[in-house]
C-alpha atoms as a PDB file:
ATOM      1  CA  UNK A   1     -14.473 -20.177  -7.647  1.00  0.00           C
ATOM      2  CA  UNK A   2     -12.692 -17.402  -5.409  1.00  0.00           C
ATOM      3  CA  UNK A   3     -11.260 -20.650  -2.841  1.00  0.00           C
ATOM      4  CA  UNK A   4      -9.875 -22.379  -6.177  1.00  0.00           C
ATOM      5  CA  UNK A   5      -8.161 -18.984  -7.074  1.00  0.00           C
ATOM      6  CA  UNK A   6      -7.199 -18.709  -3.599  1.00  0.00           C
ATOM      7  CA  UNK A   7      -5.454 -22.216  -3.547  1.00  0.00           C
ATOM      8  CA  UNK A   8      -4.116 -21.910  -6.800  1.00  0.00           C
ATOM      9  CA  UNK A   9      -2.053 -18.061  -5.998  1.00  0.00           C
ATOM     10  CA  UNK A  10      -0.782 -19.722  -2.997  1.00  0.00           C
ATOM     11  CA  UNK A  11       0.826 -22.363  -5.087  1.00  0.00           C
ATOM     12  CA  UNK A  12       1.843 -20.094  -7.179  1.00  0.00           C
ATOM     13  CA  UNK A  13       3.067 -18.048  -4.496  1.00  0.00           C
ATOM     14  CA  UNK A  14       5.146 -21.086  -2.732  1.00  0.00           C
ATOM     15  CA  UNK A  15       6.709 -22.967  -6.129  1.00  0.00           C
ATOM     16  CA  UNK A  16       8.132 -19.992  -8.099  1.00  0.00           C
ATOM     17  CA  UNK A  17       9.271 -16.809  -4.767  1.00  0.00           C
ATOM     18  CA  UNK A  18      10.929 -17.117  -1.679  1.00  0.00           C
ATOM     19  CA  UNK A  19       9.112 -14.432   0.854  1.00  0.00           C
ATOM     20  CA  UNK A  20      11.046 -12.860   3.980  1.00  0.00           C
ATOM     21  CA  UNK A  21       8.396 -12.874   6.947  1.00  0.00           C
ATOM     22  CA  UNK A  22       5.721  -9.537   7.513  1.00  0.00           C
ATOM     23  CA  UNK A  23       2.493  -8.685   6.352  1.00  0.00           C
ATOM     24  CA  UNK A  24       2.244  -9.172   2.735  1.00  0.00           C
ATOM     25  CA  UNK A  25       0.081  -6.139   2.643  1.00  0.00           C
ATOM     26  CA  UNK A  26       2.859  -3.819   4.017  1.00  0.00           C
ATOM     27  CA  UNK A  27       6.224  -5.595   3.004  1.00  0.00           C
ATOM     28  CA  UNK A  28       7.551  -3.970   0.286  1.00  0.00           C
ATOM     29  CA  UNK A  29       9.565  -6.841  -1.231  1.00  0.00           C
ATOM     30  CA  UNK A  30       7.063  -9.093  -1.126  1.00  0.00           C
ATOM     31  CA  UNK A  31       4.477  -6.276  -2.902  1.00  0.00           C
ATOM     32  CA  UNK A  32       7.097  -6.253  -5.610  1.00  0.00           C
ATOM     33  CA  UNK A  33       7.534 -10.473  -5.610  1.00  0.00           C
ATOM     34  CA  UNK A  34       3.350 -10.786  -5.543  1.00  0.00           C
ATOM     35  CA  UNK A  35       3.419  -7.374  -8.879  1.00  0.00           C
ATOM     36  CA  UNK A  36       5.753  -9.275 -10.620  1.00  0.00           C
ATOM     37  CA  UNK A  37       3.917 -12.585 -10.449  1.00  0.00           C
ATOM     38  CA  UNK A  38       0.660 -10.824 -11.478  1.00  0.00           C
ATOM     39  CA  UNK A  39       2.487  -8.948 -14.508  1.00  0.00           C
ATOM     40  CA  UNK A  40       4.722 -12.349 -16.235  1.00  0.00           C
ATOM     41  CA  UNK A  41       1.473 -14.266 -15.792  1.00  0.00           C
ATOM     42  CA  UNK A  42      -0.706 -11.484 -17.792  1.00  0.00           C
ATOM     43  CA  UNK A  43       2.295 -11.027 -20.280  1.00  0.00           C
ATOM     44  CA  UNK A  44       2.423 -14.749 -20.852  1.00  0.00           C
ATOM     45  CA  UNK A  45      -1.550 -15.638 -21.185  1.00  0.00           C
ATOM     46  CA  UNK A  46      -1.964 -12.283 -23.308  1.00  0.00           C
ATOM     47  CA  UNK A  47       0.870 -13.135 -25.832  1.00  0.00           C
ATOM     48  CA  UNK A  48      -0.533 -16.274 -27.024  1.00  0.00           C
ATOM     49  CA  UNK A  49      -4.374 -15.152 -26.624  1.00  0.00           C
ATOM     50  CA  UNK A  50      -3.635 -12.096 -28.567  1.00  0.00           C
ATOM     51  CA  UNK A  51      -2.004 -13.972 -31.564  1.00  0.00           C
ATOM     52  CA  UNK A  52      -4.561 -16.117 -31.857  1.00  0.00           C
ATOM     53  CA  UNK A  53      -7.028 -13.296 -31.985  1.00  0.00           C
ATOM     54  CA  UNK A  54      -5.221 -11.326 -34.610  1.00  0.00           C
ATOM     55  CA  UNK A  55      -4.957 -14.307 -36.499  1.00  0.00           C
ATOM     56  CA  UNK A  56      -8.811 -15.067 -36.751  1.00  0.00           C
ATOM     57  CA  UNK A  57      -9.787 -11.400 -36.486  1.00  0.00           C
ATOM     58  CA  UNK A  58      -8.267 -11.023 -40.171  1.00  0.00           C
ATOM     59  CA  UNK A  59      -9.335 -14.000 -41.495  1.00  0.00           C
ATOM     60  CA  UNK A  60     -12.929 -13.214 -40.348  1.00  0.00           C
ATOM     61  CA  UNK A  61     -12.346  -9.482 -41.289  1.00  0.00           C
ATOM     62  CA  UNK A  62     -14.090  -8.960 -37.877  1.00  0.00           C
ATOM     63  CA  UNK A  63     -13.808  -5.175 -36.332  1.00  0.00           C
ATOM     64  CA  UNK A  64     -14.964  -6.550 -33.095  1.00  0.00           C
ATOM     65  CA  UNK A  65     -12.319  -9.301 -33.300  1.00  0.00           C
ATOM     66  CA  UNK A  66      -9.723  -7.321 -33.911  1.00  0.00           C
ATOM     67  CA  UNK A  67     -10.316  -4.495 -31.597  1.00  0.00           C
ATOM     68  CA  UNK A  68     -10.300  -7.159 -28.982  1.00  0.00           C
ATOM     69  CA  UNK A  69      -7.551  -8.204 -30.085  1.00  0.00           C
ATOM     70  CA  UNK A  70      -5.782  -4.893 -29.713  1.00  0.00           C
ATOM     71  CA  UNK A  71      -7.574  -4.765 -26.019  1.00  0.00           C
ATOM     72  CA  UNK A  72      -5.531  -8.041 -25.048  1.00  0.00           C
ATOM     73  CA  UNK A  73      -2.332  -7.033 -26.949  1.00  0.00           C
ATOM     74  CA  UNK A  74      -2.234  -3.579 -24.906  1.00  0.00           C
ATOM     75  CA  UNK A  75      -2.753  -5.575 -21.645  1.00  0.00           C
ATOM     76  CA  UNK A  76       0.771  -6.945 -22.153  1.00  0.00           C
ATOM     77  CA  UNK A  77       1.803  -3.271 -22.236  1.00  0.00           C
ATOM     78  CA  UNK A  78       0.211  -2.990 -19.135  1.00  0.00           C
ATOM     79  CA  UNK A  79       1.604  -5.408 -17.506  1.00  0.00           C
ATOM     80  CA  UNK A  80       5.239  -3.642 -18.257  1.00  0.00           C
ATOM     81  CA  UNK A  81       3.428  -0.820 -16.719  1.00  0.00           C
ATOM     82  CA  UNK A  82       3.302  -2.641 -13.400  1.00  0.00           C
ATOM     83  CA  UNK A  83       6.785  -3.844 -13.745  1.00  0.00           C
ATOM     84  CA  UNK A  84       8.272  -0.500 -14.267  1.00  0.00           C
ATOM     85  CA  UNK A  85       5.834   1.396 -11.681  1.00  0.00           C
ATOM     86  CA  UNK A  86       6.872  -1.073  -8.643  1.00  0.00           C
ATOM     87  CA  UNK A  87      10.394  -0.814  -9.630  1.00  0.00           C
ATOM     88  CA  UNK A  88      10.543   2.519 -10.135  1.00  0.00           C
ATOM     89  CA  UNK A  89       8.456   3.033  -6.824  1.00  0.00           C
ATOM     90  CA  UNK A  90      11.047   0.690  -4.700  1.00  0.00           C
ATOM     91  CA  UNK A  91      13.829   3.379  -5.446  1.00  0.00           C
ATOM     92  CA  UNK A  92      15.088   4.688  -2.020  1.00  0.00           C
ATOM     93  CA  UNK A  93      14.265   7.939  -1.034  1.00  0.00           C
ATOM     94  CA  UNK A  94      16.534  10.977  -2.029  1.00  0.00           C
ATOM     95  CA  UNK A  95      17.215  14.358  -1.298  1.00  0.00           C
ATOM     96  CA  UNK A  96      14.682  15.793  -3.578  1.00  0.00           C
ATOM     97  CA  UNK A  97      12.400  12.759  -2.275  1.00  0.00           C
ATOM     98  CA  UNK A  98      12.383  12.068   1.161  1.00  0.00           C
ATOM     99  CA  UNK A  99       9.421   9.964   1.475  1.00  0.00           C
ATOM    100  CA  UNK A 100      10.683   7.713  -1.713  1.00  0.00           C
ATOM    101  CA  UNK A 101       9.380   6.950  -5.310  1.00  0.00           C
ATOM    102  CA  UNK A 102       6.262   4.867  -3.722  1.00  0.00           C
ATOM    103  CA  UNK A 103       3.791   7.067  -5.401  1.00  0.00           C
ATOM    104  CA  UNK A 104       4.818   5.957  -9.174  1.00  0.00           C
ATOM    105  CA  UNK A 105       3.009   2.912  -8.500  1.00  0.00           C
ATOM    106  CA  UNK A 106      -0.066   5.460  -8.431  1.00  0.00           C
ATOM    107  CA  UNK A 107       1.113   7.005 -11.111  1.00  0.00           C
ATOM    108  CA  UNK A 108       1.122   3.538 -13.186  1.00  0.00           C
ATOM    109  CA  UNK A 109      -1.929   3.363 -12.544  1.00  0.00           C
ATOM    110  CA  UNK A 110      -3.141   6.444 -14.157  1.00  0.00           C
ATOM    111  CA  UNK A 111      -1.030   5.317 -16.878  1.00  0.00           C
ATOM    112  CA  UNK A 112      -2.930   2.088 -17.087  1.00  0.00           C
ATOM    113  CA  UNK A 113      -6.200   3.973 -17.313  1.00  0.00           C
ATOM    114  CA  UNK A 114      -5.074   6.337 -20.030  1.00  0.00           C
ATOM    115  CA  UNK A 115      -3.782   3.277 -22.044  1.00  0.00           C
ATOM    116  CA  UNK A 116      -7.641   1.808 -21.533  1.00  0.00           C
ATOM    117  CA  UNK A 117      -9.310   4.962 -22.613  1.00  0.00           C
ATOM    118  CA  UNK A 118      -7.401   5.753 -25.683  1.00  0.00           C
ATOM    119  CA  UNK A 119      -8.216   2.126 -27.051  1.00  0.00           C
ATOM    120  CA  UNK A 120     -11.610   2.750 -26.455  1.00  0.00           C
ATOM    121  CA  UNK A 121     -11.771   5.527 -28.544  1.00  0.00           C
ATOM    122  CA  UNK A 122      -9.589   4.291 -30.977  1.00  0.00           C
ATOM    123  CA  UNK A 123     -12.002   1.432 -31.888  1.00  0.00           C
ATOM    124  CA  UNK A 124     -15.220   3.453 -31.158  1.00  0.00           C
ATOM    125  CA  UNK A 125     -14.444   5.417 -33.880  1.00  0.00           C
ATOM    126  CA  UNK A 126     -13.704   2.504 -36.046  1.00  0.00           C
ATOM    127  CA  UNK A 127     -16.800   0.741 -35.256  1.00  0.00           C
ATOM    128  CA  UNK A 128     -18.493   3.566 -36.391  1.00  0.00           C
ATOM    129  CA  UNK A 129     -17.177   3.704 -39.663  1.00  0.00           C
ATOM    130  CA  UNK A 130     -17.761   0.010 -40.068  1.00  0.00           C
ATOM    131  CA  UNK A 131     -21.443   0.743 -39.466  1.00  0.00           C
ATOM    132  CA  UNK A 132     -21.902   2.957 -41.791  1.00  0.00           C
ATOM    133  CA  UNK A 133     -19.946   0.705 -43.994  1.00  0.00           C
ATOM    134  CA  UNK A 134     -22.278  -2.051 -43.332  1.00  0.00           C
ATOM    135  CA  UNK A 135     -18.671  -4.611 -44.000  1.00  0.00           C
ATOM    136  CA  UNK A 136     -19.010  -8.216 -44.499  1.00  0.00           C
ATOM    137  CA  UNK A 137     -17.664 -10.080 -41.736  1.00  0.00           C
ATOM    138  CA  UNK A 138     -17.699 -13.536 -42.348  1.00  0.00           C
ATOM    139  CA  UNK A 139     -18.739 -15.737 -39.278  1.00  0.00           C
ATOM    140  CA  UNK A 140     -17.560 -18.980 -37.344  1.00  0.00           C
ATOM    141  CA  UNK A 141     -18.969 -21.368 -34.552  1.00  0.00           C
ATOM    142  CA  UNK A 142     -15.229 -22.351 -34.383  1.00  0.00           C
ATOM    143  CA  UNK A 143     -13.885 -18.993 -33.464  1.00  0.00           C
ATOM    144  CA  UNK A 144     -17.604 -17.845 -31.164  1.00  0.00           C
ATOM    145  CA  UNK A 145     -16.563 -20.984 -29.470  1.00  0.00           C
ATOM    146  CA  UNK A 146     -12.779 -19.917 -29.191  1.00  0.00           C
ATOM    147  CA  UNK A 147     -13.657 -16.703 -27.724  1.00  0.00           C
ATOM    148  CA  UNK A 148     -16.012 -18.314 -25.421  1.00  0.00           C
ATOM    149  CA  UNK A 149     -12.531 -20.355 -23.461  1.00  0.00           C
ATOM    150  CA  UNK A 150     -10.562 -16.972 -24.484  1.00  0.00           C
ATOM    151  CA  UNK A 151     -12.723 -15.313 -22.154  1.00  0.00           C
ATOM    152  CA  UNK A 152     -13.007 -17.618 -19.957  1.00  0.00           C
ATOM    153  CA  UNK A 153      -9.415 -17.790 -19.409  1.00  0.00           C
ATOM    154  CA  UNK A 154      -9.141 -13.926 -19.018  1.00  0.00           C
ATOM    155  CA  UNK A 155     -11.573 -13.936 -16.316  1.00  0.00           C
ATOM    156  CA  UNK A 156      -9.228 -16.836 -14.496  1.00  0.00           C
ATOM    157  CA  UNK A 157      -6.330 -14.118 -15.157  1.00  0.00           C
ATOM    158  CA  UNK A 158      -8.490 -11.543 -13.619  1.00  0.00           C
ATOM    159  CA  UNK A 159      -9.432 -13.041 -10.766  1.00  0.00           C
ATOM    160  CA  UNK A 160      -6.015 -14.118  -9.998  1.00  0.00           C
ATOM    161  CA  UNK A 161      -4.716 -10.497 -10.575  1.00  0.00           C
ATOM    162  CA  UNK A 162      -7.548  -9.189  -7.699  1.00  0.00           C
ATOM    163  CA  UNK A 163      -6.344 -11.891  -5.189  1.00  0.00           C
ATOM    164  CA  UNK A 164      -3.019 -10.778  -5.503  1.00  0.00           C
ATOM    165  CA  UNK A 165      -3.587  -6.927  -5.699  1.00  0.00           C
ATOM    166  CA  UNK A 166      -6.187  -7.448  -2.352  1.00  0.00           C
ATOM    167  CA  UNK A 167      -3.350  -9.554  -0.635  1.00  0.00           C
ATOM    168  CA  UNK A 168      -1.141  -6.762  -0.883  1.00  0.00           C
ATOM    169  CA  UNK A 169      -4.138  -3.662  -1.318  1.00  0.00           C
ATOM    170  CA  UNK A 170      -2.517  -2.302  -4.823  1.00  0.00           C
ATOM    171  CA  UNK A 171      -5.018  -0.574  -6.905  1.00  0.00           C
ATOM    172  CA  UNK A 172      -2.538  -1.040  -9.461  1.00  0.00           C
ATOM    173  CA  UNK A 173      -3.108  -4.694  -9.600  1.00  0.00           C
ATOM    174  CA  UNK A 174      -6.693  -4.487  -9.128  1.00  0.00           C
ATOM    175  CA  UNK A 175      -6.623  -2.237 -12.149  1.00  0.00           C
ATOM    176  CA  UNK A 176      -5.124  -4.556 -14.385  1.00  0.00           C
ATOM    177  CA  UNK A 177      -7.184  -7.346 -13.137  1.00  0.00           C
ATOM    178  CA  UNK A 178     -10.255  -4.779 -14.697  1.00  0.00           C
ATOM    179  CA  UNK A 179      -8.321  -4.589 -17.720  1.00  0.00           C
ATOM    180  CA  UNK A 180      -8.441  -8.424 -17.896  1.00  0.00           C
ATOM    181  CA  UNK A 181     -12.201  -8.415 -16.888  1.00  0.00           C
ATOM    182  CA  UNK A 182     -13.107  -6.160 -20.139  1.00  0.00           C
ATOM    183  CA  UNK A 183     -11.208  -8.476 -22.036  1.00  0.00           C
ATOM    184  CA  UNK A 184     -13.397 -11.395 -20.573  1.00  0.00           C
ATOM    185  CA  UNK A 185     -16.323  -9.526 -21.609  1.00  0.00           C
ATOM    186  CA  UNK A 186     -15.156  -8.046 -25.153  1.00  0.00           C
ATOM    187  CA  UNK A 187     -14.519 -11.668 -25.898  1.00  0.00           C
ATOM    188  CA  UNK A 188     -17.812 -13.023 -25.185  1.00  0.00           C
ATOM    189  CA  UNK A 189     -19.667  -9.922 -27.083  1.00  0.00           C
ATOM    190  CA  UNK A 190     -17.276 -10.715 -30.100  1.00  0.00           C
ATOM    191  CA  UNK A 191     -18.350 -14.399 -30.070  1.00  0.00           C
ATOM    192  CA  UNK A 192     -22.268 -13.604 -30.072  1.00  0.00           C
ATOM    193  CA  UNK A 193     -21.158 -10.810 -33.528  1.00  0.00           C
ATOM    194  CA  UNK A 194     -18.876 -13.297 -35.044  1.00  0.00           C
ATOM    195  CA  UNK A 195     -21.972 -16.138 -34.820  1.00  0.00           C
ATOM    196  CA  UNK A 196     -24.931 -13.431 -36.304  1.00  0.00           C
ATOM    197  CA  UNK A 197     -22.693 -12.368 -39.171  1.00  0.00           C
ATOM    198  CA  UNK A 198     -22.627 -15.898 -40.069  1.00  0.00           C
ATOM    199  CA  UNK A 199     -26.194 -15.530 -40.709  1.00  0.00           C
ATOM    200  CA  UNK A 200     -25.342 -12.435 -42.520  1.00  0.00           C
ATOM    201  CA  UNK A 201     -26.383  -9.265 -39.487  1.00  0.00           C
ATOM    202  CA  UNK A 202     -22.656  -7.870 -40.324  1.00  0.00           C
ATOM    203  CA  UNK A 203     -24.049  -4.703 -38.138  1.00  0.00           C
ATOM    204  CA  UNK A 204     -23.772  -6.772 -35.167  1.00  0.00           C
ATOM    205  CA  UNK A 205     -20.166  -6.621 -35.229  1.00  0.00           C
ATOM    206  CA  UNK A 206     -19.820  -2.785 -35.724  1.00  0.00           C
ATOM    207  CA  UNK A 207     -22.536  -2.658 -33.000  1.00  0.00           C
ATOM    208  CA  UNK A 208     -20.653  -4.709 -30.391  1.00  0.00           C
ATOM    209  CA  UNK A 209     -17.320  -3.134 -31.317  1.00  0.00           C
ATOM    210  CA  UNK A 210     -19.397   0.044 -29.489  1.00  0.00           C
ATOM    211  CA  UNK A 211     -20.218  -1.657 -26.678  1.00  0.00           C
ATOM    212  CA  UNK A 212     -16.493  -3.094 -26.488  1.00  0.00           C
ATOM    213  CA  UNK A 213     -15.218   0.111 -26.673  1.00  0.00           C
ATOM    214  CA  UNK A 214     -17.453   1.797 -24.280  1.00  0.00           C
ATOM    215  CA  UNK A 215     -17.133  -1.089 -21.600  1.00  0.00           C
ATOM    216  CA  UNK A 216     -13.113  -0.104 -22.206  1.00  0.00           C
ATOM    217  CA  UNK A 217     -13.195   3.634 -21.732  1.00  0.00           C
ATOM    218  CA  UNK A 218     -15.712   3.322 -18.432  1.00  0.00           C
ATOM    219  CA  UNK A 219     -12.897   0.864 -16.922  1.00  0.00           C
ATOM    220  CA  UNK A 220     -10.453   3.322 -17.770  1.00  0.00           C
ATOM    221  CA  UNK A 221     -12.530   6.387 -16.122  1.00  0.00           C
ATOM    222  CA  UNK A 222     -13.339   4.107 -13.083  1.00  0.00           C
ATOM    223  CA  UNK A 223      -9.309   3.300 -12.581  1.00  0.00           C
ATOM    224  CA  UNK A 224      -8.106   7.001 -13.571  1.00  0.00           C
ATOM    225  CA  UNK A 225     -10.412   8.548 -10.741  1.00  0.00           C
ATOM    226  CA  UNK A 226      -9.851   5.944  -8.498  1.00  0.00           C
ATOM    227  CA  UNK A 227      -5.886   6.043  -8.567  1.00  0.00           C
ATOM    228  CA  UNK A 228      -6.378   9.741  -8.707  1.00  0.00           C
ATOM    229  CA  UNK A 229      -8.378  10.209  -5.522  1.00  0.00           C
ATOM    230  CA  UNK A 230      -5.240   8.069  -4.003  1.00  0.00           C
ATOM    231  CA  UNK A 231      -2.734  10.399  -5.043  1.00  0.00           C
ATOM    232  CA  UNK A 232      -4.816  13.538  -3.626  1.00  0.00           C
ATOM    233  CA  UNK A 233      -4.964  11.416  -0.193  1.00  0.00           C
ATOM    234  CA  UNK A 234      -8.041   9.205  -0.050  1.00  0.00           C
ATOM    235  CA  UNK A 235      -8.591   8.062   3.430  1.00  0.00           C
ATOM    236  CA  UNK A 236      -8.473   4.302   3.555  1.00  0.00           C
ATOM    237  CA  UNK A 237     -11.147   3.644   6.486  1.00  0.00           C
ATOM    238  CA  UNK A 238      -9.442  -0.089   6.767  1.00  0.00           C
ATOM    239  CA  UNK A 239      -5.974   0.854   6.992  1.00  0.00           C
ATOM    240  CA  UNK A 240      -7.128   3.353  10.048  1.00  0.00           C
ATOM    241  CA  UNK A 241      -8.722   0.559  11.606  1.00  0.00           C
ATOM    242  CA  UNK A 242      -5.480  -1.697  11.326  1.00  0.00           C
ATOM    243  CA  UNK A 243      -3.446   1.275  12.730  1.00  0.00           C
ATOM    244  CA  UNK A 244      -5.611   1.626  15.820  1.00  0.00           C
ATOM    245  CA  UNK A 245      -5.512  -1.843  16.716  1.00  0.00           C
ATOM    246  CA  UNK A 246      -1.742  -1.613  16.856  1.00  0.00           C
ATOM    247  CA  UNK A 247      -1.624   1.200  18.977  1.00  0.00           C
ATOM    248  CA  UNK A 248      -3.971  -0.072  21.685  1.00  0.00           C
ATOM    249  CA  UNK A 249      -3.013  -3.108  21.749  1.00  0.00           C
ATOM    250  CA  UNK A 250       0.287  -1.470  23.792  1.00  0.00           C
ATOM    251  CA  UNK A 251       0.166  -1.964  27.259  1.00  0.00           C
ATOM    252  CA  UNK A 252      -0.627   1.099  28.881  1.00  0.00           C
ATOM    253  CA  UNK A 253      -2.261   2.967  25.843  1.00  0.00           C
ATOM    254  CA  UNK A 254      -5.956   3.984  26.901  1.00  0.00           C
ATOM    255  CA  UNK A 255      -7.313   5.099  23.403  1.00  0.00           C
ATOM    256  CA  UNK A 256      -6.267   6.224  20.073  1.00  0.00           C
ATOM    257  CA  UNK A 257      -7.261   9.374  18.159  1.00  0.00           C
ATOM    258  CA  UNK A 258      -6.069  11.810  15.399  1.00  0.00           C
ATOM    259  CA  UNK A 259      -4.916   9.169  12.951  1.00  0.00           C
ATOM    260  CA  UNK A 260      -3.232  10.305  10.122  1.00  0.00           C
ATOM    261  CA  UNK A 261      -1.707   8.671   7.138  1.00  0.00           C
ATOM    262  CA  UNK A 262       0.481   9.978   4.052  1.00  0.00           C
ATOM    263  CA  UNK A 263       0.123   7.102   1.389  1.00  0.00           C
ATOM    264  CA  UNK A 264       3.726   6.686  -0.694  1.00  0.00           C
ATOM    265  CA  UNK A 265       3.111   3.290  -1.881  1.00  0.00           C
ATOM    266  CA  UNK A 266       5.378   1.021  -0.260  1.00  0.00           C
ATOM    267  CA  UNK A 267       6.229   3.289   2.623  1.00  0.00           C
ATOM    268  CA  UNK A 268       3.872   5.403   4.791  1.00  0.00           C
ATOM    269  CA  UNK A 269       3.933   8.079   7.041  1.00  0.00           C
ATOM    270  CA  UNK A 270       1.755   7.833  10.289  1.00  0.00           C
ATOM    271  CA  UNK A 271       0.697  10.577  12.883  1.00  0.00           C
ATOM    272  CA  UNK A 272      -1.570   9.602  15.485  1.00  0.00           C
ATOM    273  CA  UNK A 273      -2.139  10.511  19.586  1.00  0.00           C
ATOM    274  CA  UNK A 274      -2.469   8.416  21.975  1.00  0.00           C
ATOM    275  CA  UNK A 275      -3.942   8.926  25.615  1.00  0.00           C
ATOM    276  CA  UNK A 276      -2.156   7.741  28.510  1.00  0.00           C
ATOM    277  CA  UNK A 277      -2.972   8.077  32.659  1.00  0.00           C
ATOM    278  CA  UNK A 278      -2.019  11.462  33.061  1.00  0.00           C
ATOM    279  CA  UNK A 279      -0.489  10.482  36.179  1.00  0.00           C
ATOM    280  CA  UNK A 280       2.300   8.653  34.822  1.00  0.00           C
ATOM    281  CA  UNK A 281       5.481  10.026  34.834  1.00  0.00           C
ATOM    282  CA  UNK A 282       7.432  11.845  31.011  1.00  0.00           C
ATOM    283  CA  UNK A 283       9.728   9.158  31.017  1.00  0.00           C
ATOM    284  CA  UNK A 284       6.968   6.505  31.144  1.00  0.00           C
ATOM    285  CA  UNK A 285       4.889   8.144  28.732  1.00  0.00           C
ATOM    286  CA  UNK A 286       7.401   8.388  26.494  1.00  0.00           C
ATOM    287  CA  UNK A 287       8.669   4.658  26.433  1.00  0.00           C
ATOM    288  CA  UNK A 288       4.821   4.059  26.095  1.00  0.00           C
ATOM    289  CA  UNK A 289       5.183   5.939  22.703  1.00  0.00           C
ATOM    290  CA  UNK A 290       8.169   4.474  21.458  1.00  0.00           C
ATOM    291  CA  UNK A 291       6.651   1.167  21.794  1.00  0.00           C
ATOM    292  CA  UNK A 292       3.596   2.426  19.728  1.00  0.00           C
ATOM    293  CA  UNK A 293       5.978   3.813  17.183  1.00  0.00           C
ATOM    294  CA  UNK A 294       7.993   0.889  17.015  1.00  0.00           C
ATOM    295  CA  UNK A 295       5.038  -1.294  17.012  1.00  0.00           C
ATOM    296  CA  UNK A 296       3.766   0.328  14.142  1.00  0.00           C
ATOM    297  CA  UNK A 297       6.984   0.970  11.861  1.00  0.00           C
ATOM    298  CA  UNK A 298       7.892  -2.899  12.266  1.00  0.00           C
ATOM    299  CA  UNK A 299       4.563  -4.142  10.961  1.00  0.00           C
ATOM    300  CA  UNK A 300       3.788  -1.548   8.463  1.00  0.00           C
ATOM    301  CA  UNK A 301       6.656  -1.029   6.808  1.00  0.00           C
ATOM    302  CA  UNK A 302       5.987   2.949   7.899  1.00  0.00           C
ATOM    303  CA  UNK A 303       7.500   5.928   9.711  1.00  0.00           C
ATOM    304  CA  UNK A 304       5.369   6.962  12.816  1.00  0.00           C
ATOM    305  CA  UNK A 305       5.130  10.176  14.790  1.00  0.00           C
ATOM    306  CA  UNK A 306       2.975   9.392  18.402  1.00  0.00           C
ATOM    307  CA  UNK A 307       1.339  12.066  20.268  1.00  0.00           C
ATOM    308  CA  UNK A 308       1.370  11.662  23.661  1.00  0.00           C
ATOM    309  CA  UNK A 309      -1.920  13.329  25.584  1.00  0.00           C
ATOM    310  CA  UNK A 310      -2.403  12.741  29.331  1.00  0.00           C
ATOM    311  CA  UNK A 311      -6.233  10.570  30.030  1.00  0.00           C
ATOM    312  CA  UNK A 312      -8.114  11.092  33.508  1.00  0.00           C
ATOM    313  CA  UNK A 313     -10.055   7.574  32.948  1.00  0.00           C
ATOM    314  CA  UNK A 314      -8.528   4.938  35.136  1.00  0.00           C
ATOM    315  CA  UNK A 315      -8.641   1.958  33.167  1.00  0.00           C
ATOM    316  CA  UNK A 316      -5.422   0.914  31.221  1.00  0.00           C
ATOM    317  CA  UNK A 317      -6.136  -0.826  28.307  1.00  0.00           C
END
């Protein structure tokens, strides 16, 4: 399944952008080409699946229907989340901002999560009062089997939305593909309530509308503190990794310590040392760094400071 999402992003990718060349992680044009893709195709496939389930979700009278409903309409909102947070984050630095706007696209994000909590709630309480209520709901192996593909097809959009958020490692993307996942699964539990109230368990309905909206909030928790441990610096092990590769794979660089990285999004900052033969002369060291520097700020799209720190081992490289 993940190859035939694979194949079918990159022909996405190749019939509807034009890419300049550089790591698709790091490049921030095509991070805003590859967020843009991901947000029209969630807009589009959440229009017409969230019509459909307003439609039926009143003439079933089904809370579960509905709420879902609501779920899928407020990914569309979402997904103008993720429009506005990578344009806003591609604004060029300032004097009040030095590093840039990157960070918004952190801060959608959070915004994302709140969104996901707040419906949640929103239809946990109403499920609750349609318990108590004990309301009719009137059922259909029509619509169950409608919400079946519906959630099929959000699971499709989900996947799609992680293979492009990995490609370019945006937890913004990767939290909208969670809001599609929820969707996946609120559409499946509203098939199973739709098919018992047509043997009359109405509770089943108000029951799953729980689960719906608890599976909603604990997506939104999971994205809030994950987006929020971002903006207070996480340390992303892989990134590190990347980072020292570059830097010893310069001639003349022995090892690499002290990494550091501030996170703005599309731009970075990068502070690491590097350890050279202490017997080489300032000027050589110092052409050494450059290299590492400009090594570094040409593939990652960053803005390096190198340490230099003399070595007594022998062995270059």
């Amino acid at each position: 399944m993940n190859s035939f999402i694979g194949s079918f992003t990159d022909f996405l990718i190749r019939h509807t952008m034009k890419l300049p060349e550089g790591d698709e992680r790091f490049n921030p044009t095509i991070r805003m080409k590859y967020a843009f893709l991901e947000a029209w195709i969630s807009i589009i496939g959440n229009v017409i699946l969230a019509i459909i389930k307003f439609v039926f979700g009143f003439m079933l009278n089904s809370i579960s229907l509905i709420a879902d409903a609501v779920h899928t309409a407020s990914d569309v909102l979402t997904s103008f989340v993720v429009i506005l947070g990578f344009k806003l984050s591609g604004i060029p630095a300032d004097e009040k901002h030095p590093h840039g706007h990157g960070r918004i696209e952190f801060i959608a994000t959070l915004m994302i999560s709140l969104m996901l909590i707040g419906v949640g709630i929103k239809f946990g309480m109403s499920s609750y009062e349609r318990l108590l209520a004990n309301t009719p709901v009137k059922g259909s192996l029509f619509v169950a089997g409608l919400m079946v593909v519906a959630g099929l097809i959000k699971e499709i959009m989900s996947r799609i939305s992680t293979d492009l958020g990995q490609r370019i490692n945006s937890s913004t993307l990767v939290a909208d593909a969670w809001h599609h996942r929820t969707d996946a699964f609120a559409s499946i539990m509203v098939a199973i309530a739709i098919v018992a109230s047509k043997y009359g368990y109405f509770k089943v309905d108000a029951i799953l509308g729980f689960v719906v909206s608890a599976l909603i909030i604990y997506t939104g928790f999971e994205i809030f503190m994950d987006s929020s441990s971002k903006l207070i610096g996480e340390i992303d092990e892989e990134e590190i990794q990347i980072i020292y590769g570059l830097a010893r794979s310069i001639e003349g660089v022995m090892d690499v310590h002290d990494i550091s990285v501030h996170d703005y999004g599309a731009k970075k900052e990068i502070s690491i040392h590097i350890e050279v033969n202490q017997n080489l002369s300032v000027m050589h060291a110092h052409d050494i760094a450059k290299a590492v520097e400009k090594h570094l700020n040409h593939t990652l799209f960053a803005t390096s400071i190198v340490h230099v720190d003399g070595s007594n081992d022998s062995c270059d490289n």
